[in-house]
Protein backbone atom coordinates (compact mmCIF):
# COMPACT_ATOMS: atom_id res chain seq x y z
CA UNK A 1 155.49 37.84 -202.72
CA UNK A 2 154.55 37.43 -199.47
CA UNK A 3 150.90 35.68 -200.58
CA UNK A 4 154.04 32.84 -202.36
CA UNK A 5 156.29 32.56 -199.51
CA UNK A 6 153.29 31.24 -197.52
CA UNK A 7 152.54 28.89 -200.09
CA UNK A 8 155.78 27.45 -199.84
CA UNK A 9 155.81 27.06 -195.92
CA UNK A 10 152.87 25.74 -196.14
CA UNK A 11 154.08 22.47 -198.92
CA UNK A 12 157.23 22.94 -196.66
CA UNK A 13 154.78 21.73 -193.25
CA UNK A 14 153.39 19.32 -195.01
CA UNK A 15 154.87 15.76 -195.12
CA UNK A 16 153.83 13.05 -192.55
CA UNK A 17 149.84 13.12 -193.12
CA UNK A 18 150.53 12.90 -196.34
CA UNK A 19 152.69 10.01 -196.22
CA UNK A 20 150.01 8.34 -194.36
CA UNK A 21 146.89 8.74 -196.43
CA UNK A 22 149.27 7.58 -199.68
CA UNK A 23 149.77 4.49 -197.79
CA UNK A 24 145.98 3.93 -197.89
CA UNK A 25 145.25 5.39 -200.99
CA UNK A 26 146.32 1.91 -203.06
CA UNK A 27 144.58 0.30 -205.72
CA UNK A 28 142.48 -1.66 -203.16
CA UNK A 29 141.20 1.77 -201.74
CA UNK A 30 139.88 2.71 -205.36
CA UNK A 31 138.59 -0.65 -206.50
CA UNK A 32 136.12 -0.54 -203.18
CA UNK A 33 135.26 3.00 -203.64
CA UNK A 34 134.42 2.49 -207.61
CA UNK A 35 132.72 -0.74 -207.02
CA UNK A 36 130.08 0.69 -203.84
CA UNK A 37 129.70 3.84 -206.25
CA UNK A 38 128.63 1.60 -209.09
CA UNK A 39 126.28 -0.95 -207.15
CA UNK A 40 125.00 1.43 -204.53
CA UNK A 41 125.21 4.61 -206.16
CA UNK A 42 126.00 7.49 -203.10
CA UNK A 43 124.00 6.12 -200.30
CA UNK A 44 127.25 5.18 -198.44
CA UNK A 45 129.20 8.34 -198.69
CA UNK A 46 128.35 9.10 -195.14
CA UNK A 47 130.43 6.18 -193.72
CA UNK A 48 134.20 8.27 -194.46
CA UNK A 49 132.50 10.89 -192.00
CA UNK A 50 133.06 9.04 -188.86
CA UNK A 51 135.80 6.50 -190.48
CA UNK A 52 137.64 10.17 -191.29
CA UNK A 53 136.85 11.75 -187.70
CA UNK A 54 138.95 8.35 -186.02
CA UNK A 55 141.50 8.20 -188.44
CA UNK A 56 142.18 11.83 -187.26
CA UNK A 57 141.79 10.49 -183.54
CA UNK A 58 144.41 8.23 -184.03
CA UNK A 59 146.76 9.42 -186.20
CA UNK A 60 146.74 12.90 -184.02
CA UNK A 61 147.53 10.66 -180.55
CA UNK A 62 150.32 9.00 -182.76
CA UNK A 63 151.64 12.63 -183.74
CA UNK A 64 150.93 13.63 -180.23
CA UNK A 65 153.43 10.73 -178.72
CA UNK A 66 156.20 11.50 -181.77
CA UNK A 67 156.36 15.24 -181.10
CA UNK A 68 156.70 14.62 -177.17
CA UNK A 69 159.10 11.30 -176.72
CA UNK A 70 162.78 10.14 -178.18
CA UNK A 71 161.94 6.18 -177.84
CA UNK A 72 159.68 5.08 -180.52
CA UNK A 73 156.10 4.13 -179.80
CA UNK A 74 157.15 0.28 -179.88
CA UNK A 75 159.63 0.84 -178.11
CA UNK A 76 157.78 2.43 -175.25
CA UNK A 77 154.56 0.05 -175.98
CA UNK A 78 157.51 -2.84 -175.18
CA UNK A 79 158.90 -1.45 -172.34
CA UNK A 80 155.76 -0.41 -170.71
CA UNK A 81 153.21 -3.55 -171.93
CA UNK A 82 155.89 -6.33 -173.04
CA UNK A 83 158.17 -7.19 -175.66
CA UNK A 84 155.24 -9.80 -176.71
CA UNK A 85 152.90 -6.75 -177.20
CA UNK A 86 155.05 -4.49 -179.69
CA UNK A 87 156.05 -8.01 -181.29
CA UNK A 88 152.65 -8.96 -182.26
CA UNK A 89 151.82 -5.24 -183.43
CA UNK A 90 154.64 -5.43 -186.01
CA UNK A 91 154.29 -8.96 -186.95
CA UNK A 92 150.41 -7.81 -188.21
CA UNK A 93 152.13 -4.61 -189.79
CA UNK A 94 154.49 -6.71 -191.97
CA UNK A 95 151.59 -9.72 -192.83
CA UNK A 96 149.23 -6.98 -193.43
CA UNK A 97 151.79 -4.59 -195.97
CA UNK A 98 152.80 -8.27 -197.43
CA UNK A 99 149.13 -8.46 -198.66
CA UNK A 100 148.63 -5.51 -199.29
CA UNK A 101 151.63 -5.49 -201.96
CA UNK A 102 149.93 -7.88 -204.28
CA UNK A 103 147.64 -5.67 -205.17
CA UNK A 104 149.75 -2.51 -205.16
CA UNK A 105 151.66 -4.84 -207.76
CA UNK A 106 148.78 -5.59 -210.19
CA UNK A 107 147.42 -2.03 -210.17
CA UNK A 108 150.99 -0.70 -211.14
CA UNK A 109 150.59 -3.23 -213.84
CA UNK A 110 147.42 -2.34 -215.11
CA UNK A 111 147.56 1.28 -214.47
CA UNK A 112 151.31 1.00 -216.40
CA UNK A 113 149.68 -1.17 -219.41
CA UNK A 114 146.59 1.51 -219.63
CA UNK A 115 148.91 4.34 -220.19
CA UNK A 116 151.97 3.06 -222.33
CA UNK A 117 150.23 -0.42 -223.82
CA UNK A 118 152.93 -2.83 -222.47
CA UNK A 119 152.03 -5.71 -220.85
CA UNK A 120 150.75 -5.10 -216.90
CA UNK A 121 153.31 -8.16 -215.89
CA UNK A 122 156.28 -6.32 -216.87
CA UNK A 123 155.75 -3.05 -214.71
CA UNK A 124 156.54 -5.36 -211.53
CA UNK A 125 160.21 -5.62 -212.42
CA UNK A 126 160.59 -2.09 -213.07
CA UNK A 127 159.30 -0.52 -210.28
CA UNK A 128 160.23 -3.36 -207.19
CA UNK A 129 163.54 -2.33 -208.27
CA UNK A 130 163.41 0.94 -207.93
CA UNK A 131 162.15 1.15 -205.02
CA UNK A 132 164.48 -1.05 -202.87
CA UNK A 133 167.08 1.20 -204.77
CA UNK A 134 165.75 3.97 -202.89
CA UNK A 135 165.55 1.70 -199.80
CA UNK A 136 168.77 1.03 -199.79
CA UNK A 137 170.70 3.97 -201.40
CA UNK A 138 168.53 6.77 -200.18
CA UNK A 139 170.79 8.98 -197.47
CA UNK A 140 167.52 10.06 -196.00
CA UNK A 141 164.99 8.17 -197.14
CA UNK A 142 162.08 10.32 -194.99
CA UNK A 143 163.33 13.76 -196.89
CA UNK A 144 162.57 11.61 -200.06
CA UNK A 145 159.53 9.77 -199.12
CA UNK A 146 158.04 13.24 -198.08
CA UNK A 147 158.57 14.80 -201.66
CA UNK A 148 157.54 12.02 -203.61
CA UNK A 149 154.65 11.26 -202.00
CA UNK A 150 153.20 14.66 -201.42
CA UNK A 151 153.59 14.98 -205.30
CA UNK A 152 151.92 11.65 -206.07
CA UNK A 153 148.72 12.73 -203.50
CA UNK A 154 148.58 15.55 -205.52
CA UNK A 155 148.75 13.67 -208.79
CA UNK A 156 145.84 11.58 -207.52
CA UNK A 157 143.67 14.36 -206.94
CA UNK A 158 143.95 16.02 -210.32
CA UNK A 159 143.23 12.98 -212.34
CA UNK A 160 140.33 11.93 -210.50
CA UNK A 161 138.83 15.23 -210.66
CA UNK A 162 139.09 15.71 -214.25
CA UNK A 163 137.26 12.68 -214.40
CA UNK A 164 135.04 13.65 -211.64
CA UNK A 165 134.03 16.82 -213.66
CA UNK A 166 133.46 14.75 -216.75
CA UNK A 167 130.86 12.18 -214.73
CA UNK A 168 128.96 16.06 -213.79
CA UNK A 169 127.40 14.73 -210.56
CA UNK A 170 123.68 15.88 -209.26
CA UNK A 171 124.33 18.23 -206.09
CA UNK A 172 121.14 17.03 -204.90
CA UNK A 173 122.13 13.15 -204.47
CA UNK A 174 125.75 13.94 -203.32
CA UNK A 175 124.64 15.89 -200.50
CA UNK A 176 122.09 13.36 -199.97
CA UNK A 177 124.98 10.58 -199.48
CA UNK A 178 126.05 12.53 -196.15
CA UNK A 179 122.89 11.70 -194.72
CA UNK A 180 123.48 8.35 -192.20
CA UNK A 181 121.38 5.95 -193.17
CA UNK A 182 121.45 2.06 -194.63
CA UNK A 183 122.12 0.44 -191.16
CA UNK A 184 120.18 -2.68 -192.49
CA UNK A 185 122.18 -6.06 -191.28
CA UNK A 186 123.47 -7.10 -194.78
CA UNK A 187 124.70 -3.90 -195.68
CA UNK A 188 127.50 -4.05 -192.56
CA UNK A 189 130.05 -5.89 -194.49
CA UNK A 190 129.73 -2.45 -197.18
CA UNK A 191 130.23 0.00 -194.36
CA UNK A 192 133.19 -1.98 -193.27
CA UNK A 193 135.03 -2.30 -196.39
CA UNK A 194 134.59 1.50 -196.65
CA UNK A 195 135.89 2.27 -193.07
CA UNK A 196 139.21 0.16 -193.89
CA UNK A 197 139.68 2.32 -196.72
CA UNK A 198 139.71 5.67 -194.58
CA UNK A 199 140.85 4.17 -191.21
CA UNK A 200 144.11 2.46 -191.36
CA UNK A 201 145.89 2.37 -187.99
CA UNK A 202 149.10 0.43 -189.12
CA UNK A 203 149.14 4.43 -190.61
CA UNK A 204 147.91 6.31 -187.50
CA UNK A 205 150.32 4.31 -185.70
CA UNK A 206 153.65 5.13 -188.22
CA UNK A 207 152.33 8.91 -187.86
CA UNK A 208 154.67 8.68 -184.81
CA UNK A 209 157.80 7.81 -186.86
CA UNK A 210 157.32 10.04 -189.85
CA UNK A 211 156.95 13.07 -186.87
CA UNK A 212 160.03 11.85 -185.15
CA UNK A 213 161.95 11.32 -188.64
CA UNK A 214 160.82 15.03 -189.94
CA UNK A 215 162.11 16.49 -186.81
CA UNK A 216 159.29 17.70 -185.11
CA UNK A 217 159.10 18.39 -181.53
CA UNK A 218 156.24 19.62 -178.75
CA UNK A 219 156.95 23.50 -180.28
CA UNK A 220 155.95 21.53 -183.68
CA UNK A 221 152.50 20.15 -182.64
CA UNK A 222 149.91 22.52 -184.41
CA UNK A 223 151.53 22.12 -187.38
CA UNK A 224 151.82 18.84 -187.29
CA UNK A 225 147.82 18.64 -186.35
CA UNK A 226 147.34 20.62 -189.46
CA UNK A 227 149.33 18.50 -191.59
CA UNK A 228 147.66 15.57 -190.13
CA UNK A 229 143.87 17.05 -189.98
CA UNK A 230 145.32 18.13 -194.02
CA UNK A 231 146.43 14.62 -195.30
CA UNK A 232 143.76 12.60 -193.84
CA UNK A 233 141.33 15.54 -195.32
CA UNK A 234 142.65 14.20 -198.89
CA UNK A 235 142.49 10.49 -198.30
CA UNK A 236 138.67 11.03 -197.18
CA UNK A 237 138.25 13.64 -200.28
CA UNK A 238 139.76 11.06 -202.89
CA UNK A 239 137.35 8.28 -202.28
CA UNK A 240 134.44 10.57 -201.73
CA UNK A 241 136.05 11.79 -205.68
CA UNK A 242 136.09 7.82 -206.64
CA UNK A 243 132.11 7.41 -205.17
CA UNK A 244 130.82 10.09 -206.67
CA UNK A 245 132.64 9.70 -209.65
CA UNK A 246 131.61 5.82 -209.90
CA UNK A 247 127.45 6.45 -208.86
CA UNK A 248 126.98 9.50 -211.00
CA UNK A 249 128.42 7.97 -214.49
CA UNK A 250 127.96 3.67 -213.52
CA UNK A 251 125.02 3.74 -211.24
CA UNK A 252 122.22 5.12 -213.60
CA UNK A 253 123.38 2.58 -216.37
CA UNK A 254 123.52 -0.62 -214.05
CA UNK A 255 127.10 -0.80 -214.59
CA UNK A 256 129.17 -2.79 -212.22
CA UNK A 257 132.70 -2.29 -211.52
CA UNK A 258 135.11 -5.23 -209.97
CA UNK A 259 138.42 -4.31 -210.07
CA UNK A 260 140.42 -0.32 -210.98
CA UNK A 261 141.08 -2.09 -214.43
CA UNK A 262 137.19 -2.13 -214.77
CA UNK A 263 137.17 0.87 -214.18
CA UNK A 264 139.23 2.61 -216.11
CA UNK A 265 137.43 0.15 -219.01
CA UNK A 266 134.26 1.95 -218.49
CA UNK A 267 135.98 5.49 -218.53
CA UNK A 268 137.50 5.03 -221.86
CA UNK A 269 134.14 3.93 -223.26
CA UNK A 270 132.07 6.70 -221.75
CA UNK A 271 134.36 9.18 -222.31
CA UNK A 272 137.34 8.01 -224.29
CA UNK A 273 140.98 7.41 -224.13
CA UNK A 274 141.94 10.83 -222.52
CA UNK A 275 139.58 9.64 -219.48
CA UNK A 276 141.38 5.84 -219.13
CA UNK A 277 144.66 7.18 -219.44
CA UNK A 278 144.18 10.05 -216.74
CA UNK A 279 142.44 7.59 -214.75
CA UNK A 280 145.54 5.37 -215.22
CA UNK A 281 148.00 7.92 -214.10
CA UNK A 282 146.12 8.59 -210.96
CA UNK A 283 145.83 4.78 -210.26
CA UNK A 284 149.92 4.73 -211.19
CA UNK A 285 150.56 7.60 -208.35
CA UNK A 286 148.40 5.52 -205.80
CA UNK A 287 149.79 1.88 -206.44
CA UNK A 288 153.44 3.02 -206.37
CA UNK A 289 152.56 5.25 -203.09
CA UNK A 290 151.12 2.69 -201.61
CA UNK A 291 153.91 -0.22 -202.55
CA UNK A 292 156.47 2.09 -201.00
CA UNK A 293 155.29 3.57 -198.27
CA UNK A 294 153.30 0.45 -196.76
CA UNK A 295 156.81 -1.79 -197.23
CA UNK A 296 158.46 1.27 -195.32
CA UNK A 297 155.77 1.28 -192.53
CA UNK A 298 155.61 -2.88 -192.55
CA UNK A 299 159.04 -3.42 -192.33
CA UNK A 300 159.91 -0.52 -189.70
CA UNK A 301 156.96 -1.40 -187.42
CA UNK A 302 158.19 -5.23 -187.52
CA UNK A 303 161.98 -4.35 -186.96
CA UNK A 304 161.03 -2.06 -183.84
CA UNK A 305 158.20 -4.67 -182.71
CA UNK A 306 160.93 -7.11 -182.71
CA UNK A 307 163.75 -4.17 -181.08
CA UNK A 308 166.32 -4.41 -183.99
CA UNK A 309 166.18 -1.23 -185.04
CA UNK A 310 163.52 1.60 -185.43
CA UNK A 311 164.88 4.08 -187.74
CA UNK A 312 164.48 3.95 -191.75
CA UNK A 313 167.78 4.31 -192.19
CA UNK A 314 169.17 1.78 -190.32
CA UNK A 315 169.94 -1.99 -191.71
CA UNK A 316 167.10 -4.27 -190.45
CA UNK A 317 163.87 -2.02 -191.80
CA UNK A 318 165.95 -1.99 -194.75
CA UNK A 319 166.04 -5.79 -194.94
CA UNK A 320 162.50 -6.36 -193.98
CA UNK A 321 160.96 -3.42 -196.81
CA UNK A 322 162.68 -5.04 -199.00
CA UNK A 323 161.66 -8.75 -198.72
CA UNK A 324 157.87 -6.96 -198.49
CA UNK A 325 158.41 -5.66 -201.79
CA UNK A 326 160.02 -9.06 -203.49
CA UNK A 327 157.04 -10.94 -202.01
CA UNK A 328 155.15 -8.84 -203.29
CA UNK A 329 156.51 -8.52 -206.69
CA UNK A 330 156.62 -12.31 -207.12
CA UNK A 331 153.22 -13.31 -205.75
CA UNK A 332 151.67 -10.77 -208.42
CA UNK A 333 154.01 -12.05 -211.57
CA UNK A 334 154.43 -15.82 -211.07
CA UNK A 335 151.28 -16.68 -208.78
CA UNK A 336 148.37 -14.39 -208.87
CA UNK A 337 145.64 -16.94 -208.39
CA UNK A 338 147.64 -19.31 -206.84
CA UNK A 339 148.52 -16.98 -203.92
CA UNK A 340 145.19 -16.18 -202.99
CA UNK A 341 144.85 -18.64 -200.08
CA UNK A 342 148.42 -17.75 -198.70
CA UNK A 343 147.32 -13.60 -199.02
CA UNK A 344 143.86 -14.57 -197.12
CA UNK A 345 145.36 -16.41 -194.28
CA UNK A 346 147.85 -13.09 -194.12
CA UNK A 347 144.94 -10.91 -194.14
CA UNK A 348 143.62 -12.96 -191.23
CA UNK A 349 146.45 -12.68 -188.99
CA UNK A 350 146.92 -9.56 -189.43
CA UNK A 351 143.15 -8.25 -188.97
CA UNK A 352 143.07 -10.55 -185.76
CA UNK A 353 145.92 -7.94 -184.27
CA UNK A 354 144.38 -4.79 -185.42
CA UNK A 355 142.03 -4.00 -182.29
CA UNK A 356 145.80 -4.73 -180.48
CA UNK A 357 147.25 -2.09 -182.56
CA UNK A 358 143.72 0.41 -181.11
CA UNK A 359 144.93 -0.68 -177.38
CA UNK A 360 148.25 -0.09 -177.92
CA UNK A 361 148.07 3.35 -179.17
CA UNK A 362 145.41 4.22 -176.20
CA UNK A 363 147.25 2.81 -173.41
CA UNK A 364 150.83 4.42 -174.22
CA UNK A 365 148.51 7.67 -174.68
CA UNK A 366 146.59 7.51 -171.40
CA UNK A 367 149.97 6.92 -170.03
CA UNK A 368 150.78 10.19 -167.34
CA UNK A 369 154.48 8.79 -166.94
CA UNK A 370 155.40 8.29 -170.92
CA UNK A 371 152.98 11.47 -172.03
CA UNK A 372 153.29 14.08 -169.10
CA UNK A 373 150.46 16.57 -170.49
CA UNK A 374 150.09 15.87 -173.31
CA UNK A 375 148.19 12.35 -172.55
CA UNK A 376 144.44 11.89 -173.83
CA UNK A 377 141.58 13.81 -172.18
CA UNK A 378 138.03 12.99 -171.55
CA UNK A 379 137.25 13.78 -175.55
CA UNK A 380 140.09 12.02 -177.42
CA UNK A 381 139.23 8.66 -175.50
CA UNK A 382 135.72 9.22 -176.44
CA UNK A 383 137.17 9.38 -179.90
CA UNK A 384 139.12 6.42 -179.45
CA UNK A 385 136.71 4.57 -178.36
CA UNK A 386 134.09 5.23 -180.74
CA UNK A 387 137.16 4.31 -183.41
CA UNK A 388 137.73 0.87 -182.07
CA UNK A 389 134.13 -0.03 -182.38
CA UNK A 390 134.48 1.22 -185.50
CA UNK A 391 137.22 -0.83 -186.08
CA UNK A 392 136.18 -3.73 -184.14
CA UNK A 393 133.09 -4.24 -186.60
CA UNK A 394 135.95 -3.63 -189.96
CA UNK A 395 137.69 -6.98 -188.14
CA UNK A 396 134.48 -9.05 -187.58
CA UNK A 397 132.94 -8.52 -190.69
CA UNK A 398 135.98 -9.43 -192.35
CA UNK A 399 137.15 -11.99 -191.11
CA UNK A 400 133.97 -13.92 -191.13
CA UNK A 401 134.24 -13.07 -194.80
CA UNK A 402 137.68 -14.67 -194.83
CA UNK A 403 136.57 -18.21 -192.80
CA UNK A 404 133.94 -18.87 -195.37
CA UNK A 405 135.71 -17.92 -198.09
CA UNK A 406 138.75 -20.28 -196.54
CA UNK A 407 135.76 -22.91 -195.72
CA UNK A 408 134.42 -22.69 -200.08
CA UNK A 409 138.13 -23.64 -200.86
């Protein structure tokens, strides 16, 4: 009895870091971890090591700040830094959760269409709907969030283990994908695509308003590290799952994956239907967690960047998660190709204000007067800086990716 009561404090703790890594665990996450298992087999495992250890560093100073203040971390960012700072910070948050949303769109689509057979174009209009139901009729839309996206984490993992233990990896070569190596100049824009599926700090950053919105306070801090270390633990662990998964089954046979649909293609011929449609629920869990959770986090950071209102609850976040998740509802249905250039120039804005986003968090946390003791030491800015290179490397690869692909148009 006892060995089940801790069990259940323990799902109890958890809720925030999970939140988080189901915001980055979207069909974009998967489609980059199949494709670099498939093309380069598991020579860049190694790169969610460090991209893991700064997620923690920043998601932990975000916890850090929500467990020890009332005003949110905008709100103190604003009054401490300018109005113009927290502005621009949620202005990227809501460009970058628009574009994200396409895609969280088309892999509920195809994920939906893999499992039941109807068409992927339909699945938009069910599940849009549903979720600015639970927007807007939700009396505590955290309590709700927490449940259903602890669940669909956990969904996630199942499915692509079972497929994980069909692809029967070689020990040998996994553990041989945690050795750094591959630094070579054209393989950059591969270690960055990686890193921006592990290290999302529009996430690290929310990690502050999902700890203030669960109720935590300074008495709540090592659990809340433990949840944290926990659910970014998972979102490393899942596309490690994907890699492997991908290089041990695609690699050997030259097979290369573009998109989750791909996939889930390859699956089903290897292994049958049992393996596409298990795939397919997995990739379900993820798109859905990601559409809701990255229109809650885009729309809240924008409304507090903007100071009309912080809380999830309260009108304004409402308003803006909710034209996130028409946009991106209608872009996927009625545009898809035709949308591309409008998602790219999104994606450029907002990657131009992610190394603001970095500076933000570190300067509210190196703050004595807004943090008290509980502001950085020696080690977490060594952390934090070693992050925003990381980072800073994510944003220059990719956006140089973006101008010529803007500059081929």
């Amino acid at each position: 009895m006892n060995f089940l009561k801790k069990i259940k404090e323990f799902f109890r703790s958890l809720g925030p870091g999970f939140i988080v890594a189901s915001a980055a665990l979207g069909p974009g996450s998967i489609t980059v971890a199949s494709r670099i298992g498939s093309e380069h087999g598991y020579a860049f495992l190694w790169v969610i090591v460090p991209a893991g250890i700064s997620m923690v560093a920043y998601a932990s100073m975000a916890l850090r700040f929500g467990v020890s203040n009332k005003d949110s971390i905008l709100q103190s960012i604003a009054s401490n830094y300018g109005r113009w700072f927290a502005g621009v910070i949620g202005i990227s948050a809501f460009l970058s959760a628009c574009s994200f949303q396409f895609g969280n769109n088309l892999g509920i689509g195809i994920a939906m269409e893999g499992i039941s057979g109807v068409d992927e174009r339909v699945w938009p209009f069910v599940f849009t709907p549903l979720g600015m139901l639970l927007v807007f009729w939700a009396k505590n839309l955290y309590k709700i969030l927490e449940k259903l996206m602890v669940g669909m984490v956990m969904i996630m993992i199942l499915a692509f283990f079972f497929n994980l233990v069909l692809a029967k990896p070689d020990p040998v070569q996994l553990a041989s994908g945690f050795i750094p190596h591959s630094f070579a100049l054209e393989n950059l824009d591969i270690i960055a695509a990686l890193v921006g599926t592990t290290f999302v700090l529009h996430g690290s950053i929310y990690q502050a308003y999902f700890a203030q919105d669960k109720g935590w306070k300074i008495s709540s801090l090592k659990k809340g590290l433990t949840d944290t270390y926990m659910g970014i633990f998972v979102l490393a662990a899942v596309s490690i799952l994907l890699i492997t998964t991908s290089a041990a089954i695609l690699h050997p046979q030259g097979i290369m994956v573009r998109s989750a649909a791909d996939m889930a293609m390859q699956l089903e011929s290897l292994f049958g239907s049992s393996a596409k449609i298990v795939f397919s629920i997995g990739l379900s869990a993820a798109a859905f967690s990601s559409l809701m959770v990255n229109a809650v986090m885009g729309g809240g950071l924008l409304s507090d960047g903007l100071g009309l209102g912080r809380s999830m609850n309260e009108k304004m976040p409402k308003v803006f998660t909710s034209v996130i998740l028409l946009i991106g509802m209608l872009v996927a249905v009625f545009f898809k190709g035709d949308a591309v250039y409008a998602l790219i120039l999104a994606s450029a804005s907002s990657i131009l204000a992610v190394p603001l986003i970095a500076a933000g968090i570190v300067l509210i946390m190196n703050n004595a007067k807004v943090m008290g003791k509980l502001k950085n030491n020696t080690w977490q800015n060594v952390l934090a800086i070693l992050g925003f290179i990381l980072i800073s490397i994510m944003v220059y690869f990719m956006y140089n990716k973006i101008v010529v692909y803007i500059q081929s148009l």
